[in-house]
C-alpha atoms as a PDB file:
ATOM      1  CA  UNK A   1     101.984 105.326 102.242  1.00  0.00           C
ATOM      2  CA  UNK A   2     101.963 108.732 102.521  1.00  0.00           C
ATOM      3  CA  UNK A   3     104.049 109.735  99.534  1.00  0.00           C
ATOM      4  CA  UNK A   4     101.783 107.416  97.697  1.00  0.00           C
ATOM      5  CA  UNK A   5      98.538 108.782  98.809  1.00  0.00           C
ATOM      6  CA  UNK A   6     100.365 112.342  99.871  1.00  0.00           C
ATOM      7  CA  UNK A   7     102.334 113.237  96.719  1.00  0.00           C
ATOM      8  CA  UNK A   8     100.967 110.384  94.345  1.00  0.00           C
ATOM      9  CA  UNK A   9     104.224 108.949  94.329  1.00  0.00           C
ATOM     10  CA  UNK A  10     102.759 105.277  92.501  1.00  0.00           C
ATOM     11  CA  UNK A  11     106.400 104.178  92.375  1.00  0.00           C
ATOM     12  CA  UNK A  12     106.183 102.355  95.600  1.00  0.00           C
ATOM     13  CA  UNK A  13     102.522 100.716  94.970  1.00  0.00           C
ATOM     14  CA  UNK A  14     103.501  97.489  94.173  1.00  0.00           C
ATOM     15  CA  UNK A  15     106.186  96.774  97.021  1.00  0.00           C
ATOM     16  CA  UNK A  16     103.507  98.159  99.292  1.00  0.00           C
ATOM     17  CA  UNK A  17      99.869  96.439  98.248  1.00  0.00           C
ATOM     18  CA  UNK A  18      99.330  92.938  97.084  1.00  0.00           C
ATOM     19  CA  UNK A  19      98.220  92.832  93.355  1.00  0.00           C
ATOM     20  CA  UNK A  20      95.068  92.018  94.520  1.00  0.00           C
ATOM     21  CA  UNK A  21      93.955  94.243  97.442  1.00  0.00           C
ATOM     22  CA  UNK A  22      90.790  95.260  98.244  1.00  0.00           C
ATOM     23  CA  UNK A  23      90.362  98.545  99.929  1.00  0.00           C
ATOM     24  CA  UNK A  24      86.577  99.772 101.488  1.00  0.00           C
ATOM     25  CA  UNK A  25      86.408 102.989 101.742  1.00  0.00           C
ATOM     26  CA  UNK A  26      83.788 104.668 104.285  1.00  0.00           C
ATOM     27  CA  UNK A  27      81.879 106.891 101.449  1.00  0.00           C
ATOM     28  CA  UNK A  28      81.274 104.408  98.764  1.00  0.00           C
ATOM     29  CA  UNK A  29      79.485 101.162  98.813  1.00  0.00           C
ATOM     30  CA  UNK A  30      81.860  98.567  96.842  1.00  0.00           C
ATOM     31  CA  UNK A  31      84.936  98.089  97.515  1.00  0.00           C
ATOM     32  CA  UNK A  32      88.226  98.906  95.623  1.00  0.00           C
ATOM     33  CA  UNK A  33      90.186  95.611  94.059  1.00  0.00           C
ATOM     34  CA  UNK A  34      93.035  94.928  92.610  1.00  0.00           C
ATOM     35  CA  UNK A  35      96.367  97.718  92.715  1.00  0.00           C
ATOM     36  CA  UNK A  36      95.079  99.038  89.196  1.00  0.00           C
ATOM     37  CA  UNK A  37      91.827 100.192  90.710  1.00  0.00           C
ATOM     38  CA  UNK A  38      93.890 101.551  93.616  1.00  0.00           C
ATOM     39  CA  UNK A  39      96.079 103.546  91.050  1.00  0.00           C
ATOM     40  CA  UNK A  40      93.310 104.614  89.437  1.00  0.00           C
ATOM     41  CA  UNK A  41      91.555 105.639  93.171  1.00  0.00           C
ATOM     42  CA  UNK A  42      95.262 107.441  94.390  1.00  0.00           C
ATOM     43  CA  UNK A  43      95.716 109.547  90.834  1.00  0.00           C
ATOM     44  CA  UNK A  44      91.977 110.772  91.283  1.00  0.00           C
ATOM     45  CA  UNK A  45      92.251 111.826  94.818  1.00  0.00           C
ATOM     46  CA  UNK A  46      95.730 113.553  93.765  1.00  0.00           C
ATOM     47  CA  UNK A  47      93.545 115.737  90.780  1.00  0.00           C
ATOM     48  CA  UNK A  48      90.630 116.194  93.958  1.00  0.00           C
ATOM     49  CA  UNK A  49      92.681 117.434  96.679  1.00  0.00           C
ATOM     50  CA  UNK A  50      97.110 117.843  95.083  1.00  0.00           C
ATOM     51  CA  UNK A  51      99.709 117.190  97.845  1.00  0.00           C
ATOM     52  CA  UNK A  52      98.465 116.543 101.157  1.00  0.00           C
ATOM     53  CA  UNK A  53     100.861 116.227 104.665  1.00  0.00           C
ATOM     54  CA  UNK A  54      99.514 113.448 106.482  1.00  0.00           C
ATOM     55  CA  UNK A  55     100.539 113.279 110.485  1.00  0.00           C
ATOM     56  CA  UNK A  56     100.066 110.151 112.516  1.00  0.00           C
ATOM     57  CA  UNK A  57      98.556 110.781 115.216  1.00  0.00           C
ATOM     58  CA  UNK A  58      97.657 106.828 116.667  1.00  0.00           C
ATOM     59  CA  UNK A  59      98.690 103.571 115.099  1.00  0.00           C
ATOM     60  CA  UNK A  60      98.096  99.824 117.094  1.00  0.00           C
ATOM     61  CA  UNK A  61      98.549  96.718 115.672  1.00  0.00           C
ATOM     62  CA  UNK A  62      96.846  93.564 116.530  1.00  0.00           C
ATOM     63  CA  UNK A  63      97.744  90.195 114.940  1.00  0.00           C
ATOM     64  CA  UNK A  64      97.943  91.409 111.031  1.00  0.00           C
ATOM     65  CA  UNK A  65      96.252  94.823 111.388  1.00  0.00           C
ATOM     66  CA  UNK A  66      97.364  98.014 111.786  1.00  0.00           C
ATOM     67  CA  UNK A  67      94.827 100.566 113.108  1.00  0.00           C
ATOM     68  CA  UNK A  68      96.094 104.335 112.261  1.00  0.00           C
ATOM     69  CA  UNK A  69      94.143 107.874 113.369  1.00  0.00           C
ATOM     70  CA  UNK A  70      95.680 110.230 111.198  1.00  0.00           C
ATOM     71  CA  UNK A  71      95.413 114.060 110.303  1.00  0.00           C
ATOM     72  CA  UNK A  72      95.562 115.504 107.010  1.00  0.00           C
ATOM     73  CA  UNK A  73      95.772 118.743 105.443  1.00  0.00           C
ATOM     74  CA  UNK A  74      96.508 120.260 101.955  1.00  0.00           C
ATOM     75  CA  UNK A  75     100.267 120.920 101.295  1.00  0.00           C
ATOM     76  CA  UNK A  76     101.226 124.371 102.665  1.00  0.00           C
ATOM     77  CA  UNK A  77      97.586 124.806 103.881  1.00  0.00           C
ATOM     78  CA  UNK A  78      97.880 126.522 107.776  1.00  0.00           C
ATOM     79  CA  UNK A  79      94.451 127.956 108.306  1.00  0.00           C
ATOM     80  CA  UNK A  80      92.128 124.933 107.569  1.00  0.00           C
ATOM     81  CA  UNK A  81      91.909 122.004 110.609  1.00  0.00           C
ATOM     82  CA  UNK A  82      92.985 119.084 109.237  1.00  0.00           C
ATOM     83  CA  UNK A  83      90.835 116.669 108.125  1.00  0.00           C
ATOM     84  CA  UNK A  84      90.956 114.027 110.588  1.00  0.00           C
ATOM     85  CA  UNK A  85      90.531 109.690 109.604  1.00  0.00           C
ATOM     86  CA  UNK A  86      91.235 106.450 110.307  1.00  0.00           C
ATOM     87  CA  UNK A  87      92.650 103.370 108.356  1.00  0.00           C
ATOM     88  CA  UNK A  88      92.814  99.637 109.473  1.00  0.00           C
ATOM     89  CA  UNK A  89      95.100  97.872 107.261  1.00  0.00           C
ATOM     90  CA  UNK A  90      95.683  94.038 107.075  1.00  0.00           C
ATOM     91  CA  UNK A  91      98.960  92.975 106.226  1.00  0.00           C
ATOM     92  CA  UNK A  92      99.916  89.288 104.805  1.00  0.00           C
ATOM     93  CA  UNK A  93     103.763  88.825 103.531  1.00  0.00           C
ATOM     94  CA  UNK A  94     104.842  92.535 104.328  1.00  0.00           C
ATOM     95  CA  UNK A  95     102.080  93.732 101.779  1.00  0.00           C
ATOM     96  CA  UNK A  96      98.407  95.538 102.122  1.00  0.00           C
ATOM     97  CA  UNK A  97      95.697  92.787 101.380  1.00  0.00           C
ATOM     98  CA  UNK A  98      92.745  95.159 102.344  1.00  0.00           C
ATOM     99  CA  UNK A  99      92.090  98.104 103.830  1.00  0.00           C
ATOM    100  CA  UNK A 100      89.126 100.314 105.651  1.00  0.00           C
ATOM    101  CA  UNK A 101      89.779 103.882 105.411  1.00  0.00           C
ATOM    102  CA  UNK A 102      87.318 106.563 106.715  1.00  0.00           C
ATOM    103  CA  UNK A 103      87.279 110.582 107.006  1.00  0.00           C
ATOM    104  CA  UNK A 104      85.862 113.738 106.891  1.00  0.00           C
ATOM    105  CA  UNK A 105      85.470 114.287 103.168  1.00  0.00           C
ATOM    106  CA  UNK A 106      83.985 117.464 103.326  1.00  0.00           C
ATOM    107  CA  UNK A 107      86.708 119.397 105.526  1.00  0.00           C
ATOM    108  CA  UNK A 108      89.224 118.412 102.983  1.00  0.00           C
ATOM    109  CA  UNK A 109      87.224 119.361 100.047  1.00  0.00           C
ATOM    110  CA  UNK A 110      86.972 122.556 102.315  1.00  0.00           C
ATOM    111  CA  UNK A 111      82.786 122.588 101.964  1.00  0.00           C
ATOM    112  CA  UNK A 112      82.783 122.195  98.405  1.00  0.00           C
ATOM    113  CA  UNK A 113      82.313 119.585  95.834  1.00  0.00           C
ATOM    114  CA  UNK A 114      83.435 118.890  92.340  1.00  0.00           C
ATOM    115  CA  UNK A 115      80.061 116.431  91.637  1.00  0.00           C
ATOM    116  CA  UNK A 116      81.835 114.914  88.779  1.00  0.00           C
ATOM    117  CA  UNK A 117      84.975 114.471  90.515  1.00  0.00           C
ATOM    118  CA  UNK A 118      82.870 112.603  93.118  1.00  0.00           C
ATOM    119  CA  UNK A 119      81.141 110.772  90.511  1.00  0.00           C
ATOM    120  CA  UNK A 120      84.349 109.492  89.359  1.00  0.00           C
ATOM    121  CA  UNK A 121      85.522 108.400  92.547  1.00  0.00           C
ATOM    122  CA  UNK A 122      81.678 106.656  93.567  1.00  0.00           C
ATOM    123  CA  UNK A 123      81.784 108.958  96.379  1.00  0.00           C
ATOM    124  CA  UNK A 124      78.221 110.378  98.173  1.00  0.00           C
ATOM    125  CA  UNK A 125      78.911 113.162 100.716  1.00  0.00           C
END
């Protein structure tokens, strides 16, 4: 997932989420569905925030979920802390069927906010 999300590689998408996942995200109030919404979602945050390195730092599974604490920061970005989050992902037939994803928007957007960016992506900081 993280070239997806990372580099906005969409290439992968489909053998990694179920045509019809839904993904709740901690900063918006409905949920993402379907993987052309999610394509949609992944090509906006790419435009918000460009490459990002993602390191996991956590990830436990339990039955069909996999919990992952993870730290982020721009691509070549050294001086910022990473933006820290966490993602629970439920699996069914190797595939994403829904996802919770949290983090600190505002360290990644590094204190400031496009507002129509945000608008776009149904996002309240």
């Amino acid at each position: 997932m993280s070239e997806v999300w990372g580099r906005g590689d969409l290439s992968q998408l489909e053998e990694l989420v179920d045509p019809s996942v839904v993904v709740h995200l901690g900063t918006q109030h409905d949920p993402v569905v379907g993987i052309d919404a999610c394509r949609e979602l992944i090509a906006t945050y790419q435009v918000l925030f460009g490459d990002v390195d993602f390191s996991i730092e956590d990830q436990l599974q339990d039955g069909d979920k996999v919990v992952t604490r993870w730290h982020a920061r721009r691509a070549g970005d050294t001086g910022e802390a990473p933006t820290m989050g966490i993602s629970i992902h439920r699996f069914s037939s190797g595939r994403i069927v829904e996802a919770w994803d949290t983090w600190d928007m505002m360290r990644a957007l590094g204190g400031e906010a496009d507002s129509s960016l945000l608008d776009r992506l149904g996002l309240t900081l």
